[in-house]
PDB file of N, CA and C in Angstrom:
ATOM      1  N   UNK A   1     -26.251  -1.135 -18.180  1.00  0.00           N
ATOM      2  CA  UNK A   1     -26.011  -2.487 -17.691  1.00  0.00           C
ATOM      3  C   UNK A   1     -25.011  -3.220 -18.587  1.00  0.00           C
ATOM      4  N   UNK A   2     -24.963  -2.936 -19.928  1.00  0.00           N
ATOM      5  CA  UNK A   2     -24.159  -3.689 -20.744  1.00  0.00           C
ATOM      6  C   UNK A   2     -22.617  -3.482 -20.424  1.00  0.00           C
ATOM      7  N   UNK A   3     -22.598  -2.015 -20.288  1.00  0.00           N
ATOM      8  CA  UNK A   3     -21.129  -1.734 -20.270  1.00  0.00           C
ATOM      9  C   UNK A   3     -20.734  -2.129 -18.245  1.00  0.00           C
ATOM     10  N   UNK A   4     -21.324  -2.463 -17.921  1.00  0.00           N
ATOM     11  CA  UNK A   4     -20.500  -3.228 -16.399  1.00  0.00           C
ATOM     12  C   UNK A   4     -20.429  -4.506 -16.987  1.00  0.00           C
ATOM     13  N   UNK A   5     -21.412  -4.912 -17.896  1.00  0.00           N
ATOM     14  CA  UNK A   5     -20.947  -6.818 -17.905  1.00  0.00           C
ATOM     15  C   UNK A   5     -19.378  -6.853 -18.966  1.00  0.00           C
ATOM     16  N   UNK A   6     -19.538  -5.834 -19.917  1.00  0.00           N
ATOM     17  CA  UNK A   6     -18.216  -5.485 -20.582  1.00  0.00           C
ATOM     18  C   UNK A   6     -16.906  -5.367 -19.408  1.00  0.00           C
ATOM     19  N   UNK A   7     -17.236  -4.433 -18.813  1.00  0.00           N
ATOM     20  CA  UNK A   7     -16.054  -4.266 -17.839  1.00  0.00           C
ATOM     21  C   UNK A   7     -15.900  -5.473 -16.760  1.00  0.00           C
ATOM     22  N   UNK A   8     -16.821  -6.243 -16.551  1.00  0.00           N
ATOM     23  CA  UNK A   8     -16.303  -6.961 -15.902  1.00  0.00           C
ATOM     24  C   UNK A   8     -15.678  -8.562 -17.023  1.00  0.00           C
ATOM     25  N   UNK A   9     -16.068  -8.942 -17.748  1.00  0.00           N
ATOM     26  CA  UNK A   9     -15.107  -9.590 -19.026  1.00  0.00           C
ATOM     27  C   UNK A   9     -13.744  -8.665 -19.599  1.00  0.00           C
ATOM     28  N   UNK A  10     -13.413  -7.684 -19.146  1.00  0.00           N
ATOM     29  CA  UNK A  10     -12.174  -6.606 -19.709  1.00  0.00           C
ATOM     30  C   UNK A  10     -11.487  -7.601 -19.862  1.00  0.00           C
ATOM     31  N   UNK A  11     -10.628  -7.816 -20.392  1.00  0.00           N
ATOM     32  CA  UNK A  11      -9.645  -8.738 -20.886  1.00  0.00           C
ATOM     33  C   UNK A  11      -7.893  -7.820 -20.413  1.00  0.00           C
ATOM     34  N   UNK A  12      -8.397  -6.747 -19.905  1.00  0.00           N
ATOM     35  CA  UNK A  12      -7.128  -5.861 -19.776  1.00  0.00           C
ATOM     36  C   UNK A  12      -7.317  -6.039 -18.286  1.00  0.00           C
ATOM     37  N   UNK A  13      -8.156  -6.156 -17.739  1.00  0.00           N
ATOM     38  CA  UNK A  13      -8.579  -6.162 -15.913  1.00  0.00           C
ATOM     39  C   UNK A  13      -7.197  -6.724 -14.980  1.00  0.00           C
ATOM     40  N   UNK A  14      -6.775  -7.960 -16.181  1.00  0.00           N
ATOM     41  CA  UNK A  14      -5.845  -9.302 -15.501  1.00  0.00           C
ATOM     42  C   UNK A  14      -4.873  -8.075 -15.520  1.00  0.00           C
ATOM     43  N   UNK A  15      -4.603  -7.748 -16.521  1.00  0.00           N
ATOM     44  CA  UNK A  15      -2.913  -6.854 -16.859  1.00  0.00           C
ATOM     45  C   UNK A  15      -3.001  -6.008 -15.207  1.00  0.00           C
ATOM     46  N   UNK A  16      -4.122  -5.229 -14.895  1.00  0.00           N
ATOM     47  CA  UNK A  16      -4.221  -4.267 -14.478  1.00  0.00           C
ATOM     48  C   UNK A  16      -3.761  -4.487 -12.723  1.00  0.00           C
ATOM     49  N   UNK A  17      -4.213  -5.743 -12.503  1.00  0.00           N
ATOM     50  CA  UNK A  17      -3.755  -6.790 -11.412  1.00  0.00           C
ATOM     51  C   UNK A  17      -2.711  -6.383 -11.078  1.00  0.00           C
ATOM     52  N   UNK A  18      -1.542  -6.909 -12.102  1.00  0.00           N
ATOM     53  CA  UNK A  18      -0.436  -7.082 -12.363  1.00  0.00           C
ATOM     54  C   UNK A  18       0.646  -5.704 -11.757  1.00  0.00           C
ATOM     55  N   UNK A  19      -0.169  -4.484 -12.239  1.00  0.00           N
ATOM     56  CA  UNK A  19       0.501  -3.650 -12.240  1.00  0.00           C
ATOM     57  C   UNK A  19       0.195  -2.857 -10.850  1.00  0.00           C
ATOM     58  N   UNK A  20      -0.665  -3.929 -10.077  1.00  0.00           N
ATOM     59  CA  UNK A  20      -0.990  -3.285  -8.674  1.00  0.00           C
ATOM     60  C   UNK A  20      -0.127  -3.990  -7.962  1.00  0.00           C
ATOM     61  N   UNK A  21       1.259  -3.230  -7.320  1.00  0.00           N
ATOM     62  CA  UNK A  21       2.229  -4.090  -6.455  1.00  0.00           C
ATOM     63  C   UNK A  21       1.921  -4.433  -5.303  1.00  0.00           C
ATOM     64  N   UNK A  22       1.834  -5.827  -4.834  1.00  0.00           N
ATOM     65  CA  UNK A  22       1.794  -6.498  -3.774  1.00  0.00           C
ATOM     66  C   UNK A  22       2.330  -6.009  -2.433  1.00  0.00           C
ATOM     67  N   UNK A  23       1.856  -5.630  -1.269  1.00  0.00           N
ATOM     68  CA  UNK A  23       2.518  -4.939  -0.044  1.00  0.00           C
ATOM     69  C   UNK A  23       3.455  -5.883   0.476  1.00  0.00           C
ATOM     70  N   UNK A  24       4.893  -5.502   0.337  1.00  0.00           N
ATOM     71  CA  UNK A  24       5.452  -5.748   1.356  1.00  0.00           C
ATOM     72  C   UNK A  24       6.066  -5.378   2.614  1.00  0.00           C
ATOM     73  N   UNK A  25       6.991  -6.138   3.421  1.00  0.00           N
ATOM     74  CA  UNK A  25       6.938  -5.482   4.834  1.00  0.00           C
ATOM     75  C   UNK A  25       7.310  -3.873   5.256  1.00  0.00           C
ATOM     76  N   UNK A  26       7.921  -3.727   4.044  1.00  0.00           N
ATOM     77  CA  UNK A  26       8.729  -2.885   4.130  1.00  0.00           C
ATOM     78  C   UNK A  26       7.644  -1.458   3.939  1.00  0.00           C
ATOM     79  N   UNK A  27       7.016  -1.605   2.497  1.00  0.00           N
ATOM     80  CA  UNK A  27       6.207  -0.894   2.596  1.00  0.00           C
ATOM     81  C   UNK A  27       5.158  -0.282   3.485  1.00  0.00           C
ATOM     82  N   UNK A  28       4.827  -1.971   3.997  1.00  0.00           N
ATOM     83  CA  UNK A  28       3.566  -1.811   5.398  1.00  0.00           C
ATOM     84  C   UNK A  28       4.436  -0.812   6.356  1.00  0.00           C
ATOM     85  N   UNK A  29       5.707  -1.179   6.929  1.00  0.00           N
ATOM     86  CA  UNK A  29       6.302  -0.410   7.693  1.00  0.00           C
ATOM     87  C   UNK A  29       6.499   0.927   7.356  1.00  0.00           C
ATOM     88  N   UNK A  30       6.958   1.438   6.406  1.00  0.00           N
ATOM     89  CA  UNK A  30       7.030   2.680   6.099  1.00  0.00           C
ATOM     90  C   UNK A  30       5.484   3.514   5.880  1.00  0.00           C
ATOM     91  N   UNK A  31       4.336   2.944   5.732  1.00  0.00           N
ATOM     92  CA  UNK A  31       3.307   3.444   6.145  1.00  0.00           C
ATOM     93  C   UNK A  31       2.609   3.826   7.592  1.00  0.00           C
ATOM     94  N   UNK A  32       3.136   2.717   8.422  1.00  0.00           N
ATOM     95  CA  UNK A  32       3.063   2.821  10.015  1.00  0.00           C
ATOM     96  C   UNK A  32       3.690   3.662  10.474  1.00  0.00           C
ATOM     97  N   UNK A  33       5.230   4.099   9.507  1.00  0.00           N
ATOM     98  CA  UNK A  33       5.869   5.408  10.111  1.00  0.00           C
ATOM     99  C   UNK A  33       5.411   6.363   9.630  1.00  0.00           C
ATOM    100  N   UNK A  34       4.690   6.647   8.245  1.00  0.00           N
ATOM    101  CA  UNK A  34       4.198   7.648   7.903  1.00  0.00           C
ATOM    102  C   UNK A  34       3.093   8.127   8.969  1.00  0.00           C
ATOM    103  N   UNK A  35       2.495   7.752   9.635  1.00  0.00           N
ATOM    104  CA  UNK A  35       1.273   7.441  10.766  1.00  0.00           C
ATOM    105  C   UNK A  35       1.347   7.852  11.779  1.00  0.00           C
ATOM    106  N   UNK A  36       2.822   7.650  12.201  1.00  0.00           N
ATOM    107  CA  UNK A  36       3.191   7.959  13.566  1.00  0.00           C
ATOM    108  C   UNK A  36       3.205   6.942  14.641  1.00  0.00           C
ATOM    109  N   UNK A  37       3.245   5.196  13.663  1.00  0.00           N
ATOM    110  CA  UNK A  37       2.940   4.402  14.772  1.00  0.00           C
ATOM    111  C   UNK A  37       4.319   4.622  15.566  1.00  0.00           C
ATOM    112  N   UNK A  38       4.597   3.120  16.438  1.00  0.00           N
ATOM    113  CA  UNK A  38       5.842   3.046  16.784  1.00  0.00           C
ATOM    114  C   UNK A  38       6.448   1.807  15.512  1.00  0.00           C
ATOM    115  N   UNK A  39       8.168   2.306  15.627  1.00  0.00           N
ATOM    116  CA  UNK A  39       8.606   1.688  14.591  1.00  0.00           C
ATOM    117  C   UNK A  39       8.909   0.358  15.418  1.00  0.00           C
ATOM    118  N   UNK A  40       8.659  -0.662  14.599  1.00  0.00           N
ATOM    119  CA  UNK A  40       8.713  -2.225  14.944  1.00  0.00           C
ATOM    120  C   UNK A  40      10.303  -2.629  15.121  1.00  0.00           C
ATOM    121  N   UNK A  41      11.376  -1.560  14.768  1.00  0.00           N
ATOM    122  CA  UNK A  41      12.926  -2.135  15.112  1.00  0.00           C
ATOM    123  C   UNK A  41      13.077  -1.440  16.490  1.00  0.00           C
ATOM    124  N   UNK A  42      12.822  -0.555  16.593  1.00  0.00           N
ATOM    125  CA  UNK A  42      12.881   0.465  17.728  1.00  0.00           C
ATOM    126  C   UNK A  42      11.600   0.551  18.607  1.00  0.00           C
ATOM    127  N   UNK A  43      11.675  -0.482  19.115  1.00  0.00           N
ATOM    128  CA  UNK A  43      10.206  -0.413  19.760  1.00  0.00           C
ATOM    129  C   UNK A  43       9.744   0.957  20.815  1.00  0.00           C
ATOM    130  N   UNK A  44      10.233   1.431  21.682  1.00  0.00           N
ATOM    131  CA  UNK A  44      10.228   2.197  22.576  1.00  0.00           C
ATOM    132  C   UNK A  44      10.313   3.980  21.695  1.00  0.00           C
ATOM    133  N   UNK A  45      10.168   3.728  20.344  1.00  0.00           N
ATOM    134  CA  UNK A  45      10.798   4.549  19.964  1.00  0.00           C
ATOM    135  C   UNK A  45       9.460   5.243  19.098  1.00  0.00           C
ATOM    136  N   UNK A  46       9.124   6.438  18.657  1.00  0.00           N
ATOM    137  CA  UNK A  46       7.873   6.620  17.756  1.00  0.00           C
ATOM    138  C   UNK A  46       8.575   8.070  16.548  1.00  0.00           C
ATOM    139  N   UNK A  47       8.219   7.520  15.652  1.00  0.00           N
ATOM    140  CA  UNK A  47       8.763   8.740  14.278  1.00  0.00           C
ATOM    141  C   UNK A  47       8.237   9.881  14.901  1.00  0.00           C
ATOM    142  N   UNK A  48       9.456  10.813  14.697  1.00  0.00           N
ATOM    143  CA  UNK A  48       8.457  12.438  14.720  1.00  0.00           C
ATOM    144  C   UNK A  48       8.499  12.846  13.460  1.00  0.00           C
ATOM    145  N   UNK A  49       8.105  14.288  13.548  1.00  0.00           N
ATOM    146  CA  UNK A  49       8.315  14.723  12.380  1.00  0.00           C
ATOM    147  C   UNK A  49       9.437  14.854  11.897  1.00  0.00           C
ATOM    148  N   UNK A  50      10.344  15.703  12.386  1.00  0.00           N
ATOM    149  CA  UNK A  50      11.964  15.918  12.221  1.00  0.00           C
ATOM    150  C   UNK A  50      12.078  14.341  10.943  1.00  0.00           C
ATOM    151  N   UNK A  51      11.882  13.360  11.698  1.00  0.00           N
ATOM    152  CA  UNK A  51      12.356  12.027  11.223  1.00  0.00           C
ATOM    153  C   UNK A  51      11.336  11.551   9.754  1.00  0.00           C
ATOM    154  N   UNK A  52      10.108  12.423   9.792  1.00  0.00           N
ATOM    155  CA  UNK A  52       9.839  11.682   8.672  1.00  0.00           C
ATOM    156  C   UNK A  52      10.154  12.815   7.000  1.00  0.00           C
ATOM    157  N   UNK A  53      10.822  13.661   7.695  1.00  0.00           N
ATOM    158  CA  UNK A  53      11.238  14.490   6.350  1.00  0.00           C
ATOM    159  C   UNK A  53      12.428  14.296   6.274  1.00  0.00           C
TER     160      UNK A  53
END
């Protein structure tokens, strides 16, 4: 029990925040193509494989 109340006072926790990058669109999008959604510029249009290598 001690060492969760430790980890949750970590004083390094904040840093660790920091170094988790924020999603942006771009990213979100390139995950939707990783997926196979349809791509949001090309609507009518869906990644194949060919396209995601």
């Amino acid at each position: 029990m001690a060492k969760i109340q430790k980890m949750e006072n970590d004083p390094y926790k904040k840093l660790d925040d920091l170094f988790i990058m924020p999603e942006d669109e771009q990213t979100k999008n390139s995950r939707k193509k990783a997926l196979g959604q349809k791509d949001p510029k090309n609507k009518n249009k869906t990644v194949t494989n060919k396209e995601k290598k």
